[in-house]
N, C-alpha and C. Protein backbone atom coordinates (compact mmCIF):
# COMPACT_ATOMS: atom_id res chain seq x y z
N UNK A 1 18.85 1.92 -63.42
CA UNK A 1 18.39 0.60 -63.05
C UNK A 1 17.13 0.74 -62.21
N UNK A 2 16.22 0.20 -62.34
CA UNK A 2 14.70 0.12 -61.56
C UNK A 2 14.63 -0.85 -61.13
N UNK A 3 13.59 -0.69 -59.66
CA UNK A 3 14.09 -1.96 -58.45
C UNK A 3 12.37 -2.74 -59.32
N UNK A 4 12.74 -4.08 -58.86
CA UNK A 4 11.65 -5.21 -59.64
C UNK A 4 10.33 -4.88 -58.72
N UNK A 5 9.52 -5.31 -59.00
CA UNK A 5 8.42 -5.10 -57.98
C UNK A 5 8.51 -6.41 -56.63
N UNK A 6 9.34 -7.31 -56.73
CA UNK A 6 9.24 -8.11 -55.54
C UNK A 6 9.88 -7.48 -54.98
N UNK A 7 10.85 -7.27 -55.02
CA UNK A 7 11.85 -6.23 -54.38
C UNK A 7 11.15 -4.79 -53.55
N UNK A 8 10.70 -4.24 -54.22
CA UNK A 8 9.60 -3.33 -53.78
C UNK A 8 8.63 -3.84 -52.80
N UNK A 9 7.97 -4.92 -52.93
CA UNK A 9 7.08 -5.04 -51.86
C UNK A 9 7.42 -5.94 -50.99
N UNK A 10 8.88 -6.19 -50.82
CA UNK A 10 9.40 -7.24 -49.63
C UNK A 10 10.46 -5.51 -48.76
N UNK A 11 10.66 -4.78 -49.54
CA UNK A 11 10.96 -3.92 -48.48
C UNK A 11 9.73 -2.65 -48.08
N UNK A 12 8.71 -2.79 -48.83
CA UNK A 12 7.53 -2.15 -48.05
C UNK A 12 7.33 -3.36 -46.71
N UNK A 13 7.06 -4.29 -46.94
CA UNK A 13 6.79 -5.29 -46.08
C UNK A 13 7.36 -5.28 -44.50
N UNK A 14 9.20 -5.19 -45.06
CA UNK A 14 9.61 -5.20 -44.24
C UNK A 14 9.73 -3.82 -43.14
N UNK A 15 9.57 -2.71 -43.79
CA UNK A 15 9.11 -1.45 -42.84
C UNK A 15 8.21 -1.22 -42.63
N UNK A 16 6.87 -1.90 -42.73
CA UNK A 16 5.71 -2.08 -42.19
C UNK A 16 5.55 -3.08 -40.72
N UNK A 17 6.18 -3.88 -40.74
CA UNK A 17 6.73 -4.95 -39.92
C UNK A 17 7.64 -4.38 -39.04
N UNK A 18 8.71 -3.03 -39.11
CA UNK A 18 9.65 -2.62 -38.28
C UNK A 18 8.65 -1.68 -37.77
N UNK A 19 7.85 -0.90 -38.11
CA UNK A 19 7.19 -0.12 -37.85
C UNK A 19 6.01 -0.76 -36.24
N UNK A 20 5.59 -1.76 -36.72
CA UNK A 20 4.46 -2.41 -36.24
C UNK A 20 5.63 -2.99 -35.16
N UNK A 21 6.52 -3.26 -35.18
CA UNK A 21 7.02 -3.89 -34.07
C UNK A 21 7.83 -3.09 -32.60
N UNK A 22 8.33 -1.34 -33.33
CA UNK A 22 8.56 -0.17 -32.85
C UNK A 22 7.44 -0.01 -32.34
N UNK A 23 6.06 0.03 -32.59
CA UNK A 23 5.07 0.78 -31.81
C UNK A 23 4.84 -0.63 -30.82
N UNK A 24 4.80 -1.75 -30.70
CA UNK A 24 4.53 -2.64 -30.64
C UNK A 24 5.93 -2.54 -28.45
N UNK A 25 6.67 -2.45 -28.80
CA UNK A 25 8.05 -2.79 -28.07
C UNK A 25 8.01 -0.76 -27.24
N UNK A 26 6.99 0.13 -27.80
CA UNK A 26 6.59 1.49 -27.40
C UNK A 26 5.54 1.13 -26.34
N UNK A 27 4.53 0.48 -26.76
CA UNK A 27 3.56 0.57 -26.28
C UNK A 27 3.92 -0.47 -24.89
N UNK A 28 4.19 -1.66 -24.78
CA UNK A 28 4.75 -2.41 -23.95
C UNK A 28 5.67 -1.91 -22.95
N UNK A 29 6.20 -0.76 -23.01
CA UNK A 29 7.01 0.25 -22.54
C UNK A 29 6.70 1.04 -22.06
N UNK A 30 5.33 2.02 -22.17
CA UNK A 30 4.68 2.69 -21.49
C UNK A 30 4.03 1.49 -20.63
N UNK A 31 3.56 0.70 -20.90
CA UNK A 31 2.43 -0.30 -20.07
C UNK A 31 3.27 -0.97 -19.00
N UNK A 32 4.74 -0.95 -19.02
CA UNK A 32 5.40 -1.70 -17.85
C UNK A 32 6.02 -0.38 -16.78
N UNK A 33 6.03 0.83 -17.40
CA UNK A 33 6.62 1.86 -16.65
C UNK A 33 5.18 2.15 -15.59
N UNK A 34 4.27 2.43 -16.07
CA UNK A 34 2.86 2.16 -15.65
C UNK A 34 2.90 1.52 -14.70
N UNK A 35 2.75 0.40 -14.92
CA UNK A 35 2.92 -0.68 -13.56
C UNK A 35 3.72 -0.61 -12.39
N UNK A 36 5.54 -0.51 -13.20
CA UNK A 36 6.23 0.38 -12.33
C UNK A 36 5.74 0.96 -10.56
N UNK A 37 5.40 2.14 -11.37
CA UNK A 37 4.66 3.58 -10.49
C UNK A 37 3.90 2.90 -9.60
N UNK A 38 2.57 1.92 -9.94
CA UNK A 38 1.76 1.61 -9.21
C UNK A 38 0.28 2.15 -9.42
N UNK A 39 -0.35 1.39 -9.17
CA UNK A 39 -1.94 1.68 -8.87
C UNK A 39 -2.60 1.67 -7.87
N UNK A 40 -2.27 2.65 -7.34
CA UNK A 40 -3.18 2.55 -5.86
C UNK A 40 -4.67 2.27 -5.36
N UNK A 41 -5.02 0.87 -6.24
CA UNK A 41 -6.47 1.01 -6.15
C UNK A 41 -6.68 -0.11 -5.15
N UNK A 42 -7.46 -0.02 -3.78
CA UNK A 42 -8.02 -1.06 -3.36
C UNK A 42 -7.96 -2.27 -3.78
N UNK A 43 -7.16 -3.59 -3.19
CA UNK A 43 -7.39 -4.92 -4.09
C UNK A 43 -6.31 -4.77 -4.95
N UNK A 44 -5.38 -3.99 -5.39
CA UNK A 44 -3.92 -3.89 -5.60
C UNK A 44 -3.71 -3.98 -7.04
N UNK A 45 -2.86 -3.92 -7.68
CA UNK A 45 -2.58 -4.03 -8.94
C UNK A 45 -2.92 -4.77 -9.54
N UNK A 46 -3.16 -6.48 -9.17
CA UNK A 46 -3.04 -7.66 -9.98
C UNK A 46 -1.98 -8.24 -10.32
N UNK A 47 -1.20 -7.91 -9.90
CA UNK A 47 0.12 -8.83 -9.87
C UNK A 47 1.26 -8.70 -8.90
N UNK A 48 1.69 -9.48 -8.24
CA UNK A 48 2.60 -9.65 -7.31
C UNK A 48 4.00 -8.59 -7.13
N UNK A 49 3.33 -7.83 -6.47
CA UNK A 49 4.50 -6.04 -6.32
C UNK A 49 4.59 -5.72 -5.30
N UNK A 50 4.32 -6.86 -4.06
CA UNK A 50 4.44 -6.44 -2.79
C UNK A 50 3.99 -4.89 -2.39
N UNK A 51 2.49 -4.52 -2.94
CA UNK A 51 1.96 -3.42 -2.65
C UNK A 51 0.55 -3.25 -2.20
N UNK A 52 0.21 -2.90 -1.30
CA UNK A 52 -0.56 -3.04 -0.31
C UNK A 52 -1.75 -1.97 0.12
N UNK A 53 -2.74 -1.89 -0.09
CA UNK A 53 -4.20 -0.55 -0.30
C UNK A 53 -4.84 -0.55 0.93
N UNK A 54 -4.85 -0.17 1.97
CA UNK A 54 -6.22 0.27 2.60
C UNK A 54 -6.77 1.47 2.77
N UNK A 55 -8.31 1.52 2.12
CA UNK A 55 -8.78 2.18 2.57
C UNK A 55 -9.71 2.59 3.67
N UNK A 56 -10.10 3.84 4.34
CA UNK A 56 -10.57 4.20 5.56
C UNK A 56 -11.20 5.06 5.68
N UNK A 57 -12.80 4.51 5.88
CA UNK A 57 -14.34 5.29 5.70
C UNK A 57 -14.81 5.29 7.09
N UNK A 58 -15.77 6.26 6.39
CA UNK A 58 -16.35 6.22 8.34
C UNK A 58 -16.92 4.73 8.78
N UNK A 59 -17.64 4.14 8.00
CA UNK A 59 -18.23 2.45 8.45
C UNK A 59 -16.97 1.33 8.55
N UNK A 60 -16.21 2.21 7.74
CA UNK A 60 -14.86 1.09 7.66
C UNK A 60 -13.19 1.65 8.13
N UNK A 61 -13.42 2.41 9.37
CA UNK A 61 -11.88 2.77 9.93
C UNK A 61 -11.31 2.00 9.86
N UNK A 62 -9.79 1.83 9.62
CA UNK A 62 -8.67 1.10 9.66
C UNK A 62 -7.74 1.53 10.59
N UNK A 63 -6.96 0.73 11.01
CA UNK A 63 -5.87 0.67 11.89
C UNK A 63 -4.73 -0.53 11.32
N UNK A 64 -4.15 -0.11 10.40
CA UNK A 64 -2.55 -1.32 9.97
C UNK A 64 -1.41 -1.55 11.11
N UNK A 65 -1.14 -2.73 10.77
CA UNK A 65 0.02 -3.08 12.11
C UNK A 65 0.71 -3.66 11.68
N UNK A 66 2.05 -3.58 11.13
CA UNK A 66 3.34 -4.32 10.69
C UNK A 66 3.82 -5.27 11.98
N UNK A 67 3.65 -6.37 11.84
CA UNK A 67 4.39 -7.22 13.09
C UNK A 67 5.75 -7.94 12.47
N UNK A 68 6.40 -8.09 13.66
CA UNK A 68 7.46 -8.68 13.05
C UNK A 68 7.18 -10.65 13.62
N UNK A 69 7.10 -11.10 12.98
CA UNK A 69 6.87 -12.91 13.07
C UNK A 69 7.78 -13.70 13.85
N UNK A 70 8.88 -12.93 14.05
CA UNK A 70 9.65 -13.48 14.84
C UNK A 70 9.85 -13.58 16.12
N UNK A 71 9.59 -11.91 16.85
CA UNK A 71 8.79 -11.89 17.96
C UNK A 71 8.00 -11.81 18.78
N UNK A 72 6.75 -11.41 17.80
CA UNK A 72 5.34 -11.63 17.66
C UNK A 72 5.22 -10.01 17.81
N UNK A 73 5.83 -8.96 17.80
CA UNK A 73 5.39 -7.85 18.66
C UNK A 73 5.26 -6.83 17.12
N UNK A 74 4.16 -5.63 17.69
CA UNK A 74 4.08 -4.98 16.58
C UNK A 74 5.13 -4.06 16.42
N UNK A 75 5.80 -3.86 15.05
CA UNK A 75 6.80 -3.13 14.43
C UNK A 75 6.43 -2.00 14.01
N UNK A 76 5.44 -1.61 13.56
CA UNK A 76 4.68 -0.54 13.28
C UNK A 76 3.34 0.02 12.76
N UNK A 77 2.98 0.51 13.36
CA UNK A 77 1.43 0.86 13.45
C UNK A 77 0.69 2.07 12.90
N UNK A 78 -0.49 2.15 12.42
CA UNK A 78 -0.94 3.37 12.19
C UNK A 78 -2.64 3.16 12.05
N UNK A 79 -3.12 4.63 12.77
CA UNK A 79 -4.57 4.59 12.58
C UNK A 79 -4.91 5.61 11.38
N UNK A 80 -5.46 4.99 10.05
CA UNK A 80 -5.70 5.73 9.18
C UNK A 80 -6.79 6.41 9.21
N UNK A 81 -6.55 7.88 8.71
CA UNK A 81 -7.85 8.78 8.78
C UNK A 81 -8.48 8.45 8.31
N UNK A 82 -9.98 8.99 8.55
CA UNK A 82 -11.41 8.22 7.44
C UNK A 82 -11.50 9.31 6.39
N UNK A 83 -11.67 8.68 5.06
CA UNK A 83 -11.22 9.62 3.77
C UNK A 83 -10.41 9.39 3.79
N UNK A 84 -9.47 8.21 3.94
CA UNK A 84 -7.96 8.60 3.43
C UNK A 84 -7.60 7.26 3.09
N UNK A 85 -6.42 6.74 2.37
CA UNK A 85 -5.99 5.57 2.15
C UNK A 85 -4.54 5.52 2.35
N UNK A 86 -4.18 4.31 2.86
CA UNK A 86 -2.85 3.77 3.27
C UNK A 86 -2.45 3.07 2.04
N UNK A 87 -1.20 3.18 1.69
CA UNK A 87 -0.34 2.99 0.37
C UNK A 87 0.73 2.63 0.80
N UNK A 88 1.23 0.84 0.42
CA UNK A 88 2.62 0.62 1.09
C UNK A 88 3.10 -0.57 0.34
N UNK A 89 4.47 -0.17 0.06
CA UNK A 89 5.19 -0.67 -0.89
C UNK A 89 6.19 -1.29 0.22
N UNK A 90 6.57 -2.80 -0.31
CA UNK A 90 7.78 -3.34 0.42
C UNK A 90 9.13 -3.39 -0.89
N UNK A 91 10.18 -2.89 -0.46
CA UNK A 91 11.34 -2.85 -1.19
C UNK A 91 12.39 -3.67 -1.09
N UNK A 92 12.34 -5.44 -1.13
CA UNK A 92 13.61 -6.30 -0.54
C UNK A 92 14.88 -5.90 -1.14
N UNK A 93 15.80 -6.07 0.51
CA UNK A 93 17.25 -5.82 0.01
C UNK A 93 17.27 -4.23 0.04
N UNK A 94 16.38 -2.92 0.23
CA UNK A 94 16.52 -2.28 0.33
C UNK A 94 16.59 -1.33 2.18
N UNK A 95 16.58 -2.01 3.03
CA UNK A 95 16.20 -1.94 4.16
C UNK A 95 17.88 -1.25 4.54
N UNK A 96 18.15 -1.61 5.94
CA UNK A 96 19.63 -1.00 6.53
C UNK A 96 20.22 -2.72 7.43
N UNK A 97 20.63 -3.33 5.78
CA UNK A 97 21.55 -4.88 6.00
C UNK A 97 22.74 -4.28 7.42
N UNK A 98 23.05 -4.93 8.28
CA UNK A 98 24.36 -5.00 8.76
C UNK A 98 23.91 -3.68 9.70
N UNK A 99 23.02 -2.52 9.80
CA UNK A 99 23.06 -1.88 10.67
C UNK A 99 22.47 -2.05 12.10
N UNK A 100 21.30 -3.18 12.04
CA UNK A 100 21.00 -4.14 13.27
C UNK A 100 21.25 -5.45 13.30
N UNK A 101 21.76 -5.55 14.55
CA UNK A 101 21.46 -7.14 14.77
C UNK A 101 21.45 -7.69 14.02
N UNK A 102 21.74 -8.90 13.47
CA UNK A 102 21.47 -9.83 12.86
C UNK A 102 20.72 -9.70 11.54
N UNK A 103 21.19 -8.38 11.20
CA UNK A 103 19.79 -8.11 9.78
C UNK A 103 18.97 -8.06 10.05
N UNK A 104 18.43 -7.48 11.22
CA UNK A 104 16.92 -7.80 11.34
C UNK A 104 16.28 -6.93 10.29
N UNK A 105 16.48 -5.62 9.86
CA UNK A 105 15.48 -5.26 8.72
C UNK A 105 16.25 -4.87 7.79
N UNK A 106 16.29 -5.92 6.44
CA UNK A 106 17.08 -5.85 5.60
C UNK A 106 16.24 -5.33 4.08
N UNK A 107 14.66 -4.93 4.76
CA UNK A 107 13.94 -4.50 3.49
C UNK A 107 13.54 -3.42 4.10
N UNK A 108 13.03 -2.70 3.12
CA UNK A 108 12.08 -0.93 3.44
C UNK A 108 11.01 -0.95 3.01
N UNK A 109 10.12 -0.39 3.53
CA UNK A 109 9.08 -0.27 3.86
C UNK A 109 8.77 0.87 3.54
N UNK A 110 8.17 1.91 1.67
CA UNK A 110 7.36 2.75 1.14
C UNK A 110 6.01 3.00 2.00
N UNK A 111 5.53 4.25 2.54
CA UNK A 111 4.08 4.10 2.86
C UNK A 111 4.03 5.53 2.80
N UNK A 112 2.37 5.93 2.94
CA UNK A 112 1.82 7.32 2.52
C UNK A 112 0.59 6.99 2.46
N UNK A 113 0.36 8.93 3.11
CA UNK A 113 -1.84 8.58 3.35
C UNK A 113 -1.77 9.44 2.07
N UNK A 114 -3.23 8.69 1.44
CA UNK A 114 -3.14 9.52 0.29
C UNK A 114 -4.56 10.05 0.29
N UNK A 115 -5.46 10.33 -0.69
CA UNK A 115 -6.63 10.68 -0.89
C UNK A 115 -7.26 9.32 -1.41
N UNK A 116 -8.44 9.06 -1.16
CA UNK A 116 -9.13 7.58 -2.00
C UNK A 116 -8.73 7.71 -3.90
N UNK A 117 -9.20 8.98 -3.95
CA UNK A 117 -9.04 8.93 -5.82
C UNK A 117 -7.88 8.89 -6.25
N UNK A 118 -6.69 9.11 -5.22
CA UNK A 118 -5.64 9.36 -5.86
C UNK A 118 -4.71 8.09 -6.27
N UNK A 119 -4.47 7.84 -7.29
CA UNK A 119 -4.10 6.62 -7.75
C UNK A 119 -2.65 6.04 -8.38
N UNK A 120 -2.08 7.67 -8.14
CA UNK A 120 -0.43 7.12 -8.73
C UNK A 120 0.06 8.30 -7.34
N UNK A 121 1.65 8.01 -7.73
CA UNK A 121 1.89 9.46 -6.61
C UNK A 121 3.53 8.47 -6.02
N UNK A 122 4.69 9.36 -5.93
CA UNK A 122 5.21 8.71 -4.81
C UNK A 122 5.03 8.72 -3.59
N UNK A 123 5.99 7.31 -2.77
CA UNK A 123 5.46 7.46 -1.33
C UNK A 123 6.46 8.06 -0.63
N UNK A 124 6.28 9.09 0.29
CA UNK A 124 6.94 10.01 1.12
C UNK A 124 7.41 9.23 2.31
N UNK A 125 7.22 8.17 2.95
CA UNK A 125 7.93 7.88 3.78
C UNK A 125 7.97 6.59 3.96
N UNK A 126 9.53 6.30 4.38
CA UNK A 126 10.40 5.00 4.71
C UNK A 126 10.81 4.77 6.07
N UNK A 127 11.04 3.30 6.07
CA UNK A 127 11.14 2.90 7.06
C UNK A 127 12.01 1.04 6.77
N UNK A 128 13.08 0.89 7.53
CA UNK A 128 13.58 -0.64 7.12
C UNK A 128 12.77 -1.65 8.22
N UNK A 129 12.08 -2.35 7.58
CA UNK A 129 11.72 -3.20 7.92
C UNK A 129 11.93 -4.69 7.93
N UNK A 130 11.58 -5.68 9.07
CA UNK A 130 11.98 -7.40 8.90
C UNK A 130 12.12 -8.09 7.30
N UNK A 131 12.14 -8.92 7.37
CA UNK A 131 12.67 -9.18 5.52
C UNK A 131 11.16 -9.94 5.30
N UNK A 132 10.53 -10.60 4.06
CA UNK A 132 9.02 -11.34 4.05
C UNK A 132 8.96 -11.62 4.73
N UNK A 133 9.70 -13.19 5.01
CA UNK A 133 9.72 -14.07 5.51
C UNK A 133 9.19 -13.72 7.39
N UNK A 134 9.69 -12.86 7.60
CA UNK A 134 9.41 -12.55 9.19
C UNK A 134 8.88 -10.78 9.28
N UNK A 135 7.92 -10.87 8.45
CA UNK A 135 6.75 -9.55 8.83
C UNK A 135 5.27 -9.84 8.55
N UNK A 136 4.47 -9.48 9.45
CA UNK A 136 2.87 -9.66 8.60
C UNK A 136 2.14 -8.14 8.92
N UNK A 137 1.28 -7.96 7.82
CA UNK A 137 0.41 -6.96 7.96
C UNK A 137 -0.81 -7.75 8.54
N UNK A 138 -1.29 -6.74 9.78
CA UNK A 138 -2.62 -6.85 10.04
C UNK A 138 -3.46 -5.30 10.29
N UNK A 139 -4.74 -5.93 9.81
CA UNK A 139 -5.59 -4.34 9.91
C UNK A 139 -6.48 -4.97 11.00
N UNK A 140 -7.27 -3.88 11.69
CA UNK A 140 -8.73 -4.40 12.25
C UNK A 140 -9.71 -3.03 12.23
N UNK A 141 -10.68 -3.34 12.55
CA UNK A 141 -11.68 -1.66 12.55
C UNK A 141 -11.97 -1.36 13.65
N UNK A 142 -11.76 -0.14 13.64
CA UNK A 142 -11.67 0.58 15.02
C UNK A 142 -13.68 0.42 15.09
N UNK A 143 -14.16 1.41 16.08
CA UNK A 143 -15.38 1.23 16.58
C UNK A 143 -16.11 2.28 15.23
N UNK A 144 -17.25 2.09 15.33
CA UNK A 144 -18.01 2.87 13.79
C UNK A 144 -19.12 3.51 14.35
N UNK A 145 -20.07 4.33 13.80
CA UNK A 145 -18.81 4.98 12.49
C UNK A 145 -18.14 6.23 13.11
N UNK A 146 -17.22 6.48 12.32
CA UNK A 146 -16.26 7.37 13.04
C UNK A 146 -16.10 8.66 12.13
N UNK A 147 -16.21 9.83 12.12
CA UNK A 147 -16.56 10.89 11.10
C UNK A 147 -14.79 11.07 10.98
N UNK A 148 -14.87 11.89 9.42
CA UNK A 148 -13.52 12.32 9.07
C UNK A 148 -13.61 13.72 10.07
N UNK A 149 -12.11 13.55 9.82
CA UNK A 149 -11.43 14.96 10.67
C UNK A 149 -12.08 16.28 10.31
N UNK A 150 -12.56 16.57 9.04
CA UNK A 150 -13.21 17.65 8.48
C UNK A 150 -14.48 17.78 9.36
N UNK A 151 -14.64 16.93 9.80
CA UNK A 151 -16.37 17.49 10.37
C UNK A 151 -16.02 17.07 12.20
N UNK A 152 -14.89 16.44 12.11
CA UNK A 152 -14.88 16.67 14.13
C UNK A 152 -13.99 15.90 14.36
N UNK A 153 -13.82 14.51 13.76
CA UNK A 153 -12.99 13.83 13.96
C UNK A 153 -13.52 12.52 15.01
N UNK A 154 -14.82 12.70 15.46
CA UNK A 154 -15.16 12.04 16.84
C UNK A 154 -16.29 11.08 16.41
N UNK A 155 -16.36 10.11 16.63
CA UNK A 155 -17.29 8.99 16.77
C UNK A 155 -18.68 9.38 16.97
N UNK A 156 -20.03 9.30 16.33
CA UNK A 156 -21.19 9.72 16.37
C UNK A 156 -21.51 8.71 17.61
N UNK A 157 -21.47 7.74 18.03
CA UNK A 157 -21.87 6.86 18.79
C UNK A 157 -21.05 7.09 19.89
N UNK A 158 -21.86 7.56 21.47
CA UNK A 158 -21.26 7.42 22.26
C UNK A 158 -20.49 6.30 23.18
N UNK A 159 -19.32 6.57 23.64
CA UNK A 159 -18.73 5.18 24.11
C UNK A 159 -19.23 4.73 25.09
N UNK A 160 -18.57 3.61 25.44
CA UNK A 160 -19.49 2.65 26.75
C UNK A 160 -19.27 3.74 28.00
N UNK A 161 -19.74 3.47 28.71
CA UNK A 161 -19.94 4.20 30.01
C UNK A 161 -19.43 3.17 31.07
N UNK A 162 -18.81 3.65 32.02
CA UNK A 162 -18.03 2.60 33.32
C UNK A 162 -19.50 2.49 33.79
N UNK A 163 -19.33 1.00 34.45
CA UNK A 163 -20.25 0.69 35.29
C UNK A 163 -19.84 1.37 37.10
N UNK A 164 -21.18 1.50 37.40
CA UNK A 164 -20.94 2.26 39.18
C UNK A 164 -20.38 1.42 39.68
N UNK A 165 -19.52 1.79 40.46
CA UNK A 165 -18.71 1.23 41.49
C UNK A 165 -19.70 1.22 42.67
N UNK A 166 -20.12 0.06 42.90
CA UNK A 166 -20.93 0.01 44.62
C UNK A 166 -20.09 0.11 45.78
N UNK A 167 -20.87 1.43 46.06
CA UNK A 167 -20.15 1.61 47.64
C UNK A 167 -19.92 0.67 48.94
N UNK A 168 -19.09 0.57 49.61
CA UNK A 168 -18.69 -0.76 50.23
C UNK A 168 -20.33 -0.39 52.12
N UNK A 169 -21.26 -1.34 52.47
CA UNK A 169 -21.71 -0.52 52.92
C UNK A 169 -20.94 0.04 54.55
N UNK A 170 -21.62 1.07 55.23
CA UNK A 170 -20.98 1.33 56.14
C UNK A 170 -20.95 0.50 57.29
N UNK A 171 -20.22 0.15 58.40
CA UNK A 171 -20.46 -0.54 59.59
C UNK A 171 -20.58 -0.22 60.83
N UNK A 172 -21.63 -0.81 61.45
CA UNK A 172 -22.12 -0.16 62.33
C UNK A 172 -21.51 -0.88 63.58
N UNK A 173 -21.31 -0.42 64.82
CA UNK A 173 -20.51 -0.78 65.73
C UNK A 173 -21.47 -0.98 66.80
């Protein structure tokens, strides 16, 4: 018995179509594991992953400060080296629920200095932190420019200088 030719080209069809939809449901699969991991590029992934880039040049030192919103005070701090970039992932629900107070940090807090080029990588260190709702990141820049550690570590620009203390004068009797 010989298959008709519609027959023939409705099941070419149809494994052309399984085919195209396997690479199709592949490729979408690498591209979300991707994302996953992260992109550590300045200005962040592009889509909402609670993940967070600074980088830190000599014109542009950084200093990050996790505050907690609730009691205004900083939770945790760091001065990033120049040449280097700060990488920080928030993890809700992953924090230590029930081991403080009131929940106070019921999320964790991913972070790691990395190299500027380096753009995937896990992050080496945790920390539980306040939940969204009650944490903010703030950066500011330290004084400029400030050389990387490789060449001294020390500010080309000397710092302010105290003003003289005027001597009180003496009294004469």
């Amino acid at each position: 018995m010989t298959p008709t030719a519609p027959f023939i080209a409705s099941r070419i069809h149809r494994t052309s179509a399984s085919r195209a939809a396997a690479l199709a449901f592949t490729l979408a699969a690498s591209a979300s594991l991707g994302m996953l991991s992260g992109c550590y590029s300045e200005g962040g992934s592009g889509m909402s992953d609670d993940q967070h880039v600074y980088v830190s040049s000599a014109w542009q030192p950084k200093t990050v400060t996790l505050k907690d919103t609730r009691t205004g005070q900083a939770f945790w701090s760091i001065d990033i080296p120049v040449g280097k970039k700060l990488v920080i992932q928030f993890r809700e629900g992953s924090g230590e629920p029930g081991f403080t107070p009131a929940d106070a940090t019921p999320d964790m807090m991913l972070w790691d200095l990395m190299a500027p080029d380096e753009d995937f990588g896990p992050l080496a260190n945790q920390i539980p932190v306040p939940p969204a709702a009650a944490r903010r990141l703030d950066w500011v820049m330290r004084s400029t420019p400030e050389l990387p550690e490789s060449m001294g570590g020390s500010s080309t620009t000397p710092g302010p200088t105290p003003a003289a203390t005027p001597k009180p004068a003496a009294r004469t009797k």
